[in-house]
PDB file of N, CA and C in Angstrom:
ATOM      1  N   UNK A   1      -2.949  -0.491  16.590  1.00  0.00           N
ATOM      2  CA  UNK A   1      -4.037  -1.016  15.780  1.00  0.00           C
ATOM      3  C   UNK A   1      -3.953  -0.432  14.371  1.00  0.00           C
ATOM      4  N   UNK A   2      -4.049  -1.245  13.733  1.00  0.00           N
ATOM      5  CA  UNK A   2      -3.840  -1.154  12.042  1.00  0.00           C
ATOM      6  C   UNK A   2      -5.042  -0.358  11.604  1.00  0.00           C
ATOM      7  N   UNK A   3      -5.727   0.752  10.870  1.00  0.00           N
ATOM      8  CA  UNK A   3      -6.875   1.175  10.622  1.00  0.00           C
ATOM      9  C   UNK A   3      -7.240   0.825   8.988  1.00  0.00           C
ATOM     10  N   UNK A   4      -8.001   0.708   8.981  1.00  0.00           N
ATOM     11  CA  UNK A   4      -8.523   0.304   7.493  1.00  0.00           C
ATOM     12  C   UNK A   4      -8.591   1.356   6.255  1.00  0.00           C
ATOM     13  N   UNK A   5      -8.702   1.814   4.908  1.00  0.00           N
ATOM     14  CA  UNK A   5      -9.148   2.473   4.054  1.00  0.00           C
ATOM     15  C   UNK A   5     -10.000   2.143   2.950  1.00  0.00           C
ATOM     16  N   UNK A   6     -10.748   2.865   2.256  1.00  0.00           N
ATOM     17  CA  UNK A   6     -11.691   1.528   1.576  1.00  0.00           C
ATOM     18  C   UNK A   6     -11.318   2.173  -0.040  1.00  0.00           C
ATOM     19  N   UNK A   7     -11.217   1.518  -0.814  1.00  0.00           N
ATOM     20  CA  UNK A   7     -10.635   1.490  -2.312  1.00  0.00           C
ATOM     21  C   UNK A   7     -10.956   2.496  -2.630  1.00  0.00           C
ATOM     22  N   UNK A   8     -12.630   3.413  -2.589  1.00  0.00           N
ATOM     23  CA  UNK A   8     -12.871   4.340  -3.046  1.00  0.00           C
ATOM     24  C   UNK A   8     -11.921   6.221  -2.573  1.00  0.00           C
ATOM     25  N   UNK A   9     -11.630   5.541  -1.228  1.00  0.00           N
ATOM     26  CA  UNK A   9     -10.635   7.063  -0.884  1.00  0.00           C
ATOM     27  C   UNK A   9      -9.074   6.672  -1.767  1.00  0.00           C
ATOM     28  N   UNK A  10      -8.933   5.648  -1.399  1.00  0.00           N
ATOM     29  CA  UNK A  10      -7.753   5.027  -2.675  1.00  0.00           C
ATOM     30  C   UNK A  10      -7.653   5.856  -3.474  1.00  0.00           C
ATOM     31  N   UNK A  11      -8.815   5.575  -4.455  1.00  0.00           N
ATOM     32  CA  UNK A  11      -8.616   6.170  -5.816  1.00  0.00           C
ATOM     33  C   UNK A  11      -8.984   7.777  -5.407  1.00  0.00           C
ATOM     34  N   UNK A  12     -10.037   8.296  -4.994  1.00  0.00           N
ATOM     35  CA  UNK A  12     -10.021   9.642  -5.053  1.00  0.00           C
ATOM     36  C   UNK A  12      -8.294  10.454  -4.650  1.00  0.00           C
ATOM     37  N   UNK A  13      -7.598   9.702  -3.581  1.00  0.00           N
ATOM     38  CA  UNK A  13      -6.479  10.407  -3.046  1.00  0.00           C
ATOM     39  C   UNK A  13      -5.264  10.460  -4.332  1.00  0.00           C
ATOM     40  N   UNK A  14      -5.431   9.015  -5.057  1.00  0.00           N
ATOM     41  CA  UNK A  14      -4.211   8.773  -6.016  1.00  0.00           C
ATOM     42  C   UNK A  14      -4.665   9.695  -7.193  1.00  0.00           C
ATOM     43  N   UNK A  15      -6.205   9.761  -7.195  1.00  0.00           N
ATOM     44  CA  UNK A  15      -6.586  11.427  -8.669  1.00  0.00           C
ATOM     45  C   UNK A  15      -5.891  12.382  -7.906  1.00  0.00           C
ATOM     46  N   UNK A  16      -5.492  13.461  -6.561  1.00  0.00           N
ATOM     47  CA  UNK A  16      -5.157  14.375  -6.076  1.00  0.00           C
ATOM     48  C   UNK A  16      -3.993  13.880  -5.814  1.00  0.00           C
ATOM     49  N   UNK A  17      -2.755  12.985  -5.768  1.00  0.00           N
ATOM     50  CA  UNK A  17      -1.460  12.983  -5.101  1.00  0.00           C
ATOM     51  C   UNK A  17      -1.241  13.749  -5.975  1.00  0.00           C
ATOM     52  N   UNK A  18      -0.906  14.438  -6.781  1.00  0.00           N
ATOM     53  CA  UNK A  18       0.022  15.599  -6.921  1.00  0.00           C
ATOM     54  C   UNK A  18      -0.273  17.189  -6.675  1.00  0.00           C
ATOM     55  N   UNK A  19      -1.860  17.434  -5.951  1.00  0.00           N
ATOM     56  CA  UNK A  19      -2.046  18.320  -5.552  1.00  0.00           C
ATOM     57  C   UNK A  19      -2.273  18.494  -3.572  1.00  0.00           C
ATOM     58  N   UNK A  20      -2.041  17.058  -3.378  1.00  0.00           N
ATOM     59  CA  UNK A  20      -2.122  17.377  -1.627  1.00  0.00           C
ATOM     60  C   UNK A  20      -1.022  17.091  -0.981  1.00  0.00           C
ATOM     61  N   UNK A  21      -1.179  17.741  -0.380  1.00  0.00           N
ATOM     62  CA  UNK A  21       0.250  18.126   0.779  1.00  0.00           C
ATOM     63  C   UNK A  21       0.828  16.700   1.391  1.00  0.00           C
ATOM     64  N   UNK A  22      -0.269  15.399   1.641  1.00  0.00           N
ATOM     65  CA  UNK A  22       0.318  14.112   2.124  1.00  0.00           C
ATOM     66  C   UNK A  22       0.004  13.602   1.033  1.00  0.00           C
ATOM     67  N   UNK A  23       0.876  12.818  -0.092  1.00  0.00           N
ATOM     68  CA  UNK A  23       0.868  12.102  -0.785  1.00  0.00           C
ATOM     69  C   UNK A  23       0.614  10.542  -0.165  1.00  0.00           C
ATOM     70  N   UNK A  24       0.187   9.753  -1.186  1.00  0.00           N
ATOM     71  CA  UNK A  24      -0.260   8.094  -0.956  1.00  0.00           C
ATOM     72  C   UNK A  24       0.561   7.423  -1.968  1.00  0.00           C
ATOM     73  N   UNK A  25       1.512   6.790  -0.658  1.00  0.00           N
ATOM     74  CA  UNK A  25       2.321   5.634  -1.386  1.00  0.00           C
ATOM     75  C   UNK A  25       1.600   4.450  -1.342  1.00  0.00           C
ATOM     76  N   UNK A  26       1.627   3.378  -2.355  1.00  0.00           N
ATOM     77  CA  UNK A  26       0.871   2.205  -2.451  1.00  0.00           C
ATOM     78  C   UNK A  26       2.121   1.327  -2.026  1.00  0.00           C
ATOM     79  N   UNK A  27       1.765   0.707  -1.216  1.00  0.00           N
ATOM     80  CA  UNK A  27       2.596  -0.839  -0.795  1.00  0.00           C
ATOM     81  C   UNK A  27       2.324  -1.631  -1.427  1.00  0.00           C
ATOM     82  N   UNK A  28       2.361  -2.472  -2.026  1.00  0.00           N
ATOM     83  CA  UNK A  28       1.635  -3.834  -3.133  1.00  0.00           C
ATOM     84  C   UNK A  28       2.567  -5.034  -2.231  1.00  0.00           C
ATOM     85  N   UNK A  29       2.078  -5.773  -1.153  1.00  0.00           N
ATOM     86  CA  UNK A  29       2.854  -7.077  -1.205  1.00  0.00           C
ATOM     87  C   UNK A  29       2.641  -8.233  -1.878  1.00  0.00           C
ATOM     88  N   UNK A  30       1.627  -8.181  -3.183  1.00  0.00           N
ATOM     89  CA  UNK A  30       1.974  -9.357  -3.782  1.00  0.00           C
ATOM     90  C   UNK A  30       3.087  -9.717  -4.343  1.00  0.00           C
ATOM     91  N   UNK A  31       3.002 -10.791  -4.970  1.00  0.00           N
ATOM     92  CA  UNK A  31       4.032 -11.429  -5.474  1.00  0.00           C
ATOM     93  C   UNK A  31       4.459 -10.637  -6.678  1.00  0.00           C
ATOM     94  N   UNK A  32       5.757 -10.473  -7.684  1.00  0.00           N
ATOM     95  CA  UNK A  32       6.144 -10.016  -8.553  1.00  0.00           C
ATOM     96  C   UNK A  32       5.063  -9.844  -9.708  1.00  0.00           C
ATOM     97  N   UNK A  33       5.298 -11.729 -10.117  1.00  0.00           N
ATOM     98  CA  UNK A  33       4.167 -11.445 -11.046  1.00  0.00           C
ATOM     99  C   UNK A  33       2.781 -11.043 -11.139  1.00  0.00           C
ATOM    100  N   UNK A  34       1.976 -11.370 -10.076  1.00  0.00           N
ATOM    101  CA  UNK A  34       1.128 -10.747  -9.267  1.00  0.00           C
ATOM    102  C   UNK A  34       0.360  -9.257  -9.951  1.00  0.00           C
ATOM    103  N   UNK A  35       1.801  -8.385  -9.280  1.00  0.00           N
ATOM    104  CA  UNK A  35       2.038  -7.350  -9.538  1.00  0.00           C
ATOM    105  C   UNK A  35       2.043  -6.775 -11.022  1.00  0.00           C
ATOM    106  N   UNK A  36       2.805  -7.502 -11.758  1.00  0.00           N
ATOM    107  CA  UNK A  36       3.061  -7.119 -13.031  1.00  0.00           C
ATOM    108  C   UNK A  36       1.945  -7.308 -13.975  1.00  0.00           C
ATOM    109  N   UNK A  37       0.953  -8.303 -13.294  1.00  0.00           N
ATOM    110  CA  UNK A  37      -0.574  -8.393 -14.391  1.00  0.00           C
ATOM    111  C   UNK A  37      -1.429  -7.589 -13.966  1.00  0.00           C
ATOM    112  N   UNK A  38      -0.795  -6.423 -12.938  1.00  0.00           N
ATOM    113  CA  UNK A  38      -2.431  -5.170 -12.848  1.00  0.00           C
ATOM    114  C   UNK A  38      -1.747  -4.926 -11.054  1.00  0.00           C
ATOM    115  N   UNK A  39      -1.457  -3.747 -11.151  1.00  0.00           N
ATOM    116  CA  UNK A  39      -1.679  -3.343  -9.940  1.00  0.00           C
ATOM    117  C   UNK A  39      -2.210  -1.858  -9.627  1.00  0.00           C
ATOM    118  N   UNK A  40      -2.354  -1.662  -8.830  1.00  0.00           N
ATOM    119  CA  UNK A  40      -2.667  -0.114  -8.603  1.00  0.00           C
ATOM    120  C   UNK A  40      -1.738   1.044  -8.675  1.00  0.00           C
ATOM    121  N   UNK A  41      -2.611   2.193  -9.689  1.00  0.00           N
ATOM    122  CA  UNK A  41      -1.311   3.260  -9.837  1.00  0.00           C
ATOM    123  C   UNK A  41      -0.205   3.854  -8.781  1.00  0.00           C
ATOM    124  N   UNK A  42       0.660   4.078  -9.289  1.00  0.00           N
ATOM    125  CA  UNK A  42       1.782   4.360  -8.593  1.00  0.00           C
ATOM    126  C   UNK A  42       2.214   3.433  -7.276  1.00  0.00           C
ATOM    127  N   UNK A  43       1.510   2.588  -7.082  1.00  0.00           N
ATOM    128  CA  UNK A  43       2.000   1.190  -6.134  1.00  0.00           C
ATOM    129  C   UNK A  43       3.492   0.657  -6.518  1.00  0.00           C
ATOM    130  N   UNK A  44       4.202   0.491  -5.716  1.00  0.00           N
ATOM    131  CA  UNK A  44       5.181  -0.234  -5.401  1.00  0.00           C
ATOM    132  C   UNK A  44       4.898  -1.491  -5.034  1.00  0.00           C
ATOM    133  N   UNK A  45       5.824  -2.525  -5.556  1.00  0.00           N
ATOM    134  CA  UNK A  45       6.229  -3.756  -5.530  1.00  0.00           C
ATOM    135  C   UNK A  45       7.026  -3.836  -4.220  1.00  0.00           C
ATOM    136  N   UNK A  46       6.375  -4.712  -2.795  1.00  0.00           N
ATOM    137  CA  UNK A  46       7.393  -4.861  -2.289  1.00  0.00           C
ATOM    138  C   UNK A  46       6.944  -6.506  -1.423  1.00  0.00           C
ATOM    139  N   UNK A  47       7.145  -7.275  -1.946  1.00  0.00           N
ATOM    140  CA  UNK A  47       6.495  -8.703  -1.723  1.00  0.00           C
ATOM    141  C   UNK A  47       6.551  -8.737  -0.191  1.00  0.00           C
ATOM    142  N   UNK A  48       5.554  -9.898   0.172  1.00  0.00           N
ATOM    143  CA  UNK A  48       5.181  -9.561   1.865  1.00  0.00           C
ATOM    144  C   UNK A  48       7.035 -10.087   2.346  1.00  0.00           C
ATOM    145  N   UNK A  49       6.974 -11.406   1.442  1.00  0.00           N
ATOM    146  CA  UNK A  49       8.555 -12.182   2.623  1.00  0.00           C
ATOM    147  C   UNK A  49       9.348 -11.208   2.223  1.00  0.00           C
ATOM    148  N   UNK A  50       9.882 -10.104   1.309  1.00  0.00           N
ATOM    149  CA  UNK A  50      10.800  -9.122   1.487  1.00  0.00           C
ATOM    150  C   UNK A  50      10.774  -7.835   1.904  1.00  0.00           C
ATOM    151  N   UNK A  51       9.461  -7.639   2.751  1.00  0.00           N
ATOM    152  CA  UNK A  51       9.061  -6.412   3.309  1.00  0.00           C
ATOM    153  C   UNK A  51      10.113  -6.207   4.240  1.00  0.00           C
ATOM    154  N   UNK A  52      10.640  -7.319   5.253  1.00  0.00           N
ATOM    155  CA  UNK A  52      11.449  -6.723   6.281  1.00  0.00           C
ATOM    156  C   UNK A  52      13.110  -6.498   5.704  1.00  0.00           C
ATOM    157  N   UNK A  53      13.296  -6.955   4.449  1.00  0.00           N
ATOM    158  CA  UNK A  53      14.790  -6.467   3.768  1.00  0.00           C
ATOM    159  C   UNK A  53      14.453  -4.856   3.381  1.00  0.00           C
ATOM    160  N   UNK A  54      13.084  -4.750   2.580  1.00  0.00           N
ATOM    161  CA  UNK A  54      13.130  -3.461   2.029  1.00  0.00           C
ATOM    162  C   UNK A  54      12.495  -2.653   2.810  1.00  0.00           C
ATOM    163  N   UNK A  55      12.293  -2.513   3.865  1.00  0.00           N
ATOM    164  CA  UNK A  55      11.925  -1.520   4.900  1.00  0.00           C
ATOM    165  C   UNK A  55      12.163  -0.484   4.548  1.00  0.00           C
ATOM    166  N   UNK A  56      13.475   0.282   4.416  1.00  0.00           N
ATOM    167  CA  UNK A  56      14.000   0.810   4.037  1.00  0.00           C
ATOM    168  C   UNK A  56      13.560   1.860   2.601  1.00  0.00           C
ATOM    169  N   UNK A  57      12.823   0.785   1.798  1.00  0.00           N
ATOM    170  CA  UNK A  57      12.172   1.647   0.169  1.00  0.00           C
ATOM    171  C   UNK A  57      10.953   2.656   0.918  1.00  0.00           C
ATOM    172  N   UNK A  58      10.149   2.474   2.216  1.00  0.00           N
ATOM    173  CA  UNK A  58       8.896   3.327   2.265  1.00  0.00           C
ATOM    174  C   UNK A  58       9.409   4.656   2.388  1.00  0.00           C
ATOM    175  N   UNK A  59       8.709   6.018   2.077  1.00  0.00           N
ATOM    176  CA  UNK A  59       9.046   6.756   2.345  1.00  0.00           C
ATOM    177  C   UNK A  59       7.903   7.469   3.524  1.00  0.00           C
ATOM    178  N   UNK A  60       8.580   7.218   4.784  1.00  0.00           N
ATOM    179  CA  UNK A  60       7.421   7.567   6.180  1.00  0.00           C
ATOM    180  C   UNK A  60       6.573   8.945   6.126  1.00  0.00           C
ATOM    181  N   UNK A  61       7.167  10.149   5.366  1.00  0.00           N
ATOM    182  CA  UNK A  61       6.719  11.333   5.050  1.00  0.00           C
ATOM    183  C   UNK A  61       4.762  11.371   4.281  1.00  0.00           C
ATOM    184  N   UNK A  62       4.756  10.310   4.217  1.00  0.00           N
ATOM    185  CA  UNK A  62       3.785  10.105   3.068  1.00  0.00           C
ATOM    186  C   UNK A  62       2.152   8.927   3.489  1.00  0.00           C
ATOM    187  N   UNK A  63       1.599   9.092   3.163  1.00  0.00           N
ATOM    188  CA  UNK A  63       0.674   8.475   4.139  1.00  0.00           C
ATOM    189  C   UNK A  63       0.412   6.691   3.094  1.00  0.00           C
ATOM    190  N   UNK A  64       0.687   6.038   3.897  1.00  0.00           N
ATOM    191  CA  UNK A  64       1.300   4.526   3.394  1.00  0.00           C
ATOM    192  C   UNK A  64      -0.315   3.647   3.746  1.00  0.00           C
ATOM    193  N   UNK A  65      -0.330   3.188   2.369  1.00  0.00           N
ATOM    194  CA  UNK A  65      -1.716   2.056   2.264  1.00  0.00           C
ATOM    195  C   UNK A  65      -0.759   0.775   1.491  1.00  0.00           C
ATOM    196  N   UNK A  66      -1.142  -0.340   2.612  1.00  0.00           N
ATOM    197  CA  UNK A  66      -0.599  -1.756   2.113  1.00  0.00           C
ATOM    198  C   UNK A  66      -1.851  -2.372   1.262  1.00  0.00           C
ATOM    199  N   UNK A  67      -1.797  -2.781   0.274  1.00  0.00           N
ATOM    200  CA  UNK A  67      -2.322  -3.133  -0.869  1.00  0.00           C
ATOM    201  C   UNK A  67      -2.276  -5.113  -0.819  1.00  0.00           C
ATOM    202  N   UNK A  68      -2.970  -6.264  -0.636  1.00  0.00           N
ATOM    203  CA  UNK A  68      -3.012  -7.521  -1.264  1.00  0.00           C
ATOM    204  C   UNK A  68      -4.335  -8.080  -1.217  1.00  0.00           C
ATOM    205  N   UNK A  69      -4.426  -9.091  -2.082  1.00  0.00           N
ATOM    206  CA  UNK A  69      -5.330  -9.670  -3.020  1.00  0.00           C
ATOM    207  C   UNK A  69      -6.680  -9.176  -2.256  1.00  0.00           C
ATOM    208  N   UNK A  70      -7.011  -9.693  -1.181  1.00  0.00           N
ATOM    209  CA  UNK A  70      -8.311  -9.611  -0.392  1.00  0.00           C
ATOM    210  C   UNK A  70      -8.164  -9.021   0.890  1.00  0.00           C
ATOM    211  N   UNK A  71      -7.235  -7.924   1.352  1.00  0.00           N
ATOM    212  CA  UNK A  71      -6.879  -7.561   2.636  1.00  0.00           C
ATOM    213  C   UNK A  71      -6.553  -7.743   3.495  1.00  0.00           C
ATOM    214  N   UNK A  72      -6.507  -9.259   3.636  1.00  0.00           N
ATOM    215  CA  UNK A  72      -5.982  -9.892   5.216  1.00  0.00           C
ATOM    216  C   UNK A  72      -4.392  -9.362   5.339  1.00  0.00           C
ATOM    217  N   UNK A  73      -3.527 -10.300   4.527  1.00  0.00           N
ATOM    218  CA  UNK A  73      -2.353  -9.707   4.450  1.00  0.00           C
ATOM    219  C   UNK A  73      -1.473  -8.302   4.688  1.00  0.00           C
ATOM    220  N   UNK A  74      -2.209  -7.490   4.055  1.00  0.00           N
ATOM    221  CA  UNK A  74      -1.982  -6.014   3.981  1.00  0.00           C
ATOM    222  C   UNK A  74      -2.543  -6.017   5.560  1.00  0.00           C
ATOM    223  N   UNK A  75      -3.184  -5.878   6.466  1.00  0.00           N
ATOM    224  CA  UNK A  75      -3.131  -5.553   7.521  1.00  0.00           C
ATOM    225  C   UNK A  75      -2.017  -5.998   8.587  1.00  0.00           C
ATOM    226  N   UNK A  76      -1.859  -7.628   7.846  1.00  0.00           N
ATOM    227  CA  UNK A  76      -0.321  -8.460   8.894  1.00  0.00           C
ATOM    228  C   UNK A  76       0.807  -7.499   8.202  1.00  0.00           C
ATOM    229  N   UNK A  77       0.413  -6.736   7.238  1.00  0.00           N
ATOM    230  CA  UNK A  77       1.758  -6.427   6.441  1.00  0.00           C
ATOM    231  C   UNK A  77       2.049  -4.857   7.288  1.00  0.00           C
ATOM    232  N   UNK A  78       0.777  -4.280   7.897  1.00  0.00           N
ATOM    233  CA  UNK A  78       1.121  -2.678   7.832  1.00  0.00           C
ATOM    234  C   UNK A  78       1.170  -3.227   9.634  1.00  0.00           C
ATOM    235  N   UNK A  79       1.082  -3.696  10.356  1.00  0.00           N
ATOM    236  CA  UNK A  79       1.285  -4.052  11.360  1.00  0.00           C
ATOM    237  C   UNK A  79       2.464  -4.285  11.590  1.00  0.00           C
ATOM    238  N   UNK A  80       3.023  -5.116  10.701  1.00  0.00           N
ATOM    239  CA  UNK A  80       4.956  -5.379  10.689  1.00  0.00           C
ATOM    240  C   UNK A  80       5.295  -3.869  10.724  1.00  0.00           C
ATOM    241  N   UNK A  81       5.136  -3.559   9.292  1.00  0.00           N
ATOM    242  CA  UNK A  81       5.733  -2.158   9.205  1.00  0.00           C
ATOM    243  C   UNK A  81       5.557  -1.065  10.206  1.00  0.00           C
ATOM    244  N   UNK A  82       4.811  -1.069  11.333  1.00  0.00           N
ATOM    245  CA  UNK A  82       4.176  -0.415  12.308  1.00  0.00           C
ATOM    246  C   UNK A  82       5.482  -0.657  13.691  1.00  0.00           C
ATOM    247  N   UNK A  83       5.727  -2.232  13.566  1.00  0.00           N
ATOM    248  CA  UNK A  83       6.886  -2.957  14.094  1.00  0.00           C
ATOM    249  C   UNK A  83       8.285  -2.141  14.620  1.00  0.00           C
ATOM    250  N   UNK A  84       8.111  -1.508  13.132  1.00  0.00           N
ATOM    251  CA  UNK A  84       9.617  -1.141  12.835  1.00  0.00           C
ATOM    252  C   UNK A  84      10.311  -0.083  13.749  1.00  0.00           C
ATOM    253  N   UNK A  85      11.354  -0.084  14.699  1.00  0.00           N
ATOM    254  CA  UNK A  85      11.594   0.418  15.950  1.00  0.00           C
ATOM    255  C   UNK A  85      11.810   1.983  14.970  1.00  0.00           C
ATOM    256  N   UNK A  86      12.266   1.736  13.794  1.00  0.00           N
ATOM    257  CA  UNK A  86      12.689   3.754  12.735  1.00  0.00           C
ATOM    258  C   UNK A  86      11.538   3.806  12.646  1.00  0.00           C
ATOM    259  N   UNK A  87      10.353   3.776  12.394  1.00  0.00           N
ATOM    260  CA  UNK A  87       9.065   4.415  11.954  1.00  0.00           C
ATOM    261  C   UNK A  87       8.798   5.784  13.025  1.00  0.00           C
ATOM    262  N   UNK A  88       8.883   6.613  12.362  1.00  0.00           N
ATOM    263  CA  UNK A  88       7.872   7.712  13.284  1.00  0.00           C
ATOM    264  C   UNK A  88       6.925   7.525  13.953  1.00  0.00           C
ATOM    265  N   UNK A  89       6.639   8.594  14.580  1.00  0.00           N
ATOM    266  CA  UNK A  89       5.578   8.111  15.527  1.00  0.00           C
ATOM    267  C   UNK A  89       4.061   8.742  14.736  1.00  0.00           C
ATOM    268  N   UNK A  90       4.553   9.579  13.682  1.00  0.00           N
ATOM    269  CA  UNK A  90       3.420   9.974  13.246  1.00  0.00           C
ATOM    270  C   UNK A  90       3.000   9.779  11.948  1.00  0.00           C
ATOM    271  N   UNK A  91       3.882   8.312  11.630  1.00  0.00           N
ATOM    272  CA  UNK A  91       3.488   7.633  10.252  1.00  0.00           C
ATOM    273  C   UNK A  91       2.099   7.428  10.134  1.00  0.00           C
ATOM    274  N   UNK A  92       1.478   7.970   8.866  1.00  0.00           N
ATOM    275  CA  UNK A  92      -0.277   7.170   9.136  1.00  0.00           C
ATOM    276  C   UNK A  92       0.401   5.889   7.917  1.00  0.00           C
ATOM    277  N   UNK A  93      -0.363   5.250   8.574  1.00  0.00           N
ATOM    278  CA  UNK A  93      -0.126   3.520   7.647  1.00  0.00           C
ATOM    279  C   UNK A  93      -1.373   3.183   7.802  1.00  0.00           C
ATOM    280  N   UNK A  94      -1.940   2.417   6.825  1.00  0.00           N
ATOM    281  CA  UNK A  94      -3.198   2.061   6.576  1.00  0.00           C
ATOM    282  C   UNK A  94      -3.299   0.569   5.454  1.00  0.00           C
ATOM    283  N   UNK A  95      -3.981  -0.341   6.059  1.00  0.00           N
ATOM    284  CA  UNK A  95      -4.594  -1.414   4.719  1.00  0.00           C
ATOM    285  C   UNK A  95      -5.405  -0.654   4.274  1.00  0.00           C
ATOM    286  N   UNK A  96      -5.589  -1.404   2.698  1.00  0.00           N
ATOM    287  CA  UNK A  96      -6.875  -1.112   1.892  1.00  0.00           C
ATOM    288  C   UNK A  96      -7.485  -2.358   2.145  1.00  0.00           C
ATOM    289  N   UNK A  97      -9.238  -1.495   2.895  1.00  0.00           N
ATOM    290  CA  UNK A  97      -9.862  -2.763   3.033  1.00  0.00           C
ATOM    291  C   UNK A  97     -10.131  -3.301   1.793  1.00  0.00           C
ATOM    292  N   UNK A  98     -10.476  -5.184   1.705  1.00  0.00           N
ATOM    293  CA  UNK A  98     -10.931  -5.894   0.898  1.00  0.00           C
ATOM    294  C   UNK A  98      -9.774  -6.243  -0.074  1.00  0.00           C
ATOM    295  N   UNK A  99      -8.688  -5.988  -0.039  1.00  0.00           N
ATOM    296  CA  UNK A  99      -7.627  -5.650  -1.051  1.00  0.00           C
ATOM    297  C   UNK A  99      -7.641  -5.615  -2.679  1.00  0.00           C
ATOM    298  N   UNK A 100      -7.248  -6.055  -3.314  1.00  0.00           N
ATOM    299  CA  UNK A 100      -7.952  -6.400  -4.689  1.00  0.00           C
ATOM    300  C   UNK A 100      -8.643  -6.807  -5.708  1.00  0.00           C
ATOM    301  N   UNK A 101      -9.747  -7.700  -4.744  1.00  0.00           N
ATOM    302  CA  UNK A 101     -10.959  -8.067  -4.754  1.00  0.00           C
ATOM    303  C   UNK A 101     -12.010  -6.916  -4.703  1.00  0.00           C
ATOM    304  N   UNK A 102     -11.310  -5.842  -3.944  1.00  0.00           N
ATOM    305  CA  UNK A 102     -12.547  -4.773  -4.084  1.00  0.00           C
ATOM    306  C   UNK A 102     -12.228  -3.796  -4.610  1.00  0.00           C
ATOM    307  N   UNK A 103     -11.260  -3.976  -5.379  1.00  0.00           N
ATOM    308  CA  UNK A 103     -10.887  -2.739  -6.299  1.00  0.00           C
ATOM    309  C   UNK A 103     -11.900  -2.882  -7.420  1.00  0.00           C
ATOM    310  N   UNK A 104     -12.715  -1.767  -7.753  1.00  0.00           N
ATOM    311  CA  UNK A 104     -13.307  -1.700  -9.241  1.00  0.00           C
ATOM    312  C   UNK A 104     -12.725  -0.421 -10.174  1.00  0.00           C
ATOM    313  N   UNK A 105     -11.468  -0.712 -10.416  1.00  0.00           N
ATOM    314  CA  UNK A 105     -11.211   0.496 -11.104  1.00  0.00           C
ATOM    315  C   UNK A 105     -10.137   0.033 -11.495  1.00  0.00           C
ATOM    316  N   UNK A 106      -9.546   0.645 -12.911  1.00  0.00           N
ATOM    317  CA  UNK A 106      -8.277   0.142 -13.399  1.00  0.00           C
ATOM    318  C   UNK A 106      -7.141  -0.131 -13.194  1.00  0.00           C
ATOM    319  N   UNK A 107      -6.421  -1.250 -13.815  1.00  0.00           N
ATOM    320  CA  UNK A 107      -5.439  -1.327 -12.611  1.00  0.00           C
ATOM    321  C   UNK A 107      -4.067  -1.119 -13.825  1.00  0.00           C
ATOM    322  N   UNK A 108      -2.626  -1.081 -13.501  1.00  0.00           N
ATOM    323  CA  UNK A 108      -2.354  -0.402 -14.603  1.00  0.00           C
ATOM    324  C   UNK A 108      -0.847  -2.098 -14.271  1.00  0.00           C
ATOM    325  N   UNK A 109      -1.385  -2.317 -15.937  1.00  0.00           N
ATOM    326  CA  UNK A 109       0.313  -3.449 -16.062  1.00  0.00           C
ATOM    327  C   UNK A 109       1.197  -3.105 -16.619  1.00  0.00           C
ATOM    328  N   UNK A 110       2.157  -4.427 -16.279  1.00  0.00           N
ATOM    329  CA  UNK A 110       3.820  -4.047 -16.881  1.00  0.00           C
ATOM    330  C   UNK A 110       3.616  -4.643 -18.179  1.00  0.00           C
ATOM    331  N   UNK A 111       4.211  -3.799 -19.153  1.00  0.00           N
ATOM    332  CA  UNK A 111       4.353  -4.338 -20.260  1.00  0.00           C
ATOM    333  C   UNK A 111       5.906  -5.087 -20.602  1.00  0.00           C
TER     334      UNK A 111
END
C-alpha cells in the first residue's frame, strides 16, 4: 500500500534535506515541459511512460515522494516503483497527496 504525504511535510523536509540524515528525493512524473514551467525544488524529471526505463535514476537510500498534477498518478507511479523486484525492502516511497494542485509554495523553473 502506497502511503500518502501532504505538501506541507514536503516543504518543511526539502527546508532540512541538507541537515537530516534521510534526505527527500522528488519524483516529478510530469511531462518535460510540464516540468520545466515550475516544479518543486530539487525534484527530478522522470515522466510517468519513462519511469520503467529510468528506474534505475532513484536513489533507494533516500526517502522518495512521487510528485503529479493532482495526485492520482503519483500514487499509480510509486506503486510501480514499489513493483520493482531491486527495490529494498526498506525503501519509504510516498505520493504527495493532492499533487500540484495543492502545492502553495514556490515552485522553481527552467530558464
Amino acid at each position: 500500500m502506497v502511503s500518502e504525504i501532504d505538501p506541507e511535510t514536503v516543504k518543511h523536509q526539502l527546508e532540512n534535506n541538507s541537515h537530516d540524515a534521510e534526505r527527500l528525493q522528488i519524483i516529478d512524473i510530469r511531462s518535460q515541459v510540464q516540468f520545466e514551467q515550475g516544479h518543486l525544488p530539487e525534484a527530478i524529471n522522470i515522466p510517468l511512460d519513462k519511469l520503467p526505463h529510468r528506474i534505475e535514476e532513484i536513489e533507494w537510500s533516500q526517502h522518495i515522494v512521487v510528485a503529479c498534477p493532482i495526485g492520482q498518478s503519483s500514487i499509480q507511479a510509486a506503486r510501480l516503483i514499489q513493483s520493482y523486484e531491486d527495490v529494498p525492502h526498506d525503501a519509504r516511497i510516498q505520493s504527495m497527496a493532492g499533487g500540484y494542485d495543492a502545492w502553495e509554495y514556490e515552485l522553481v523553473e527552467e530558464s
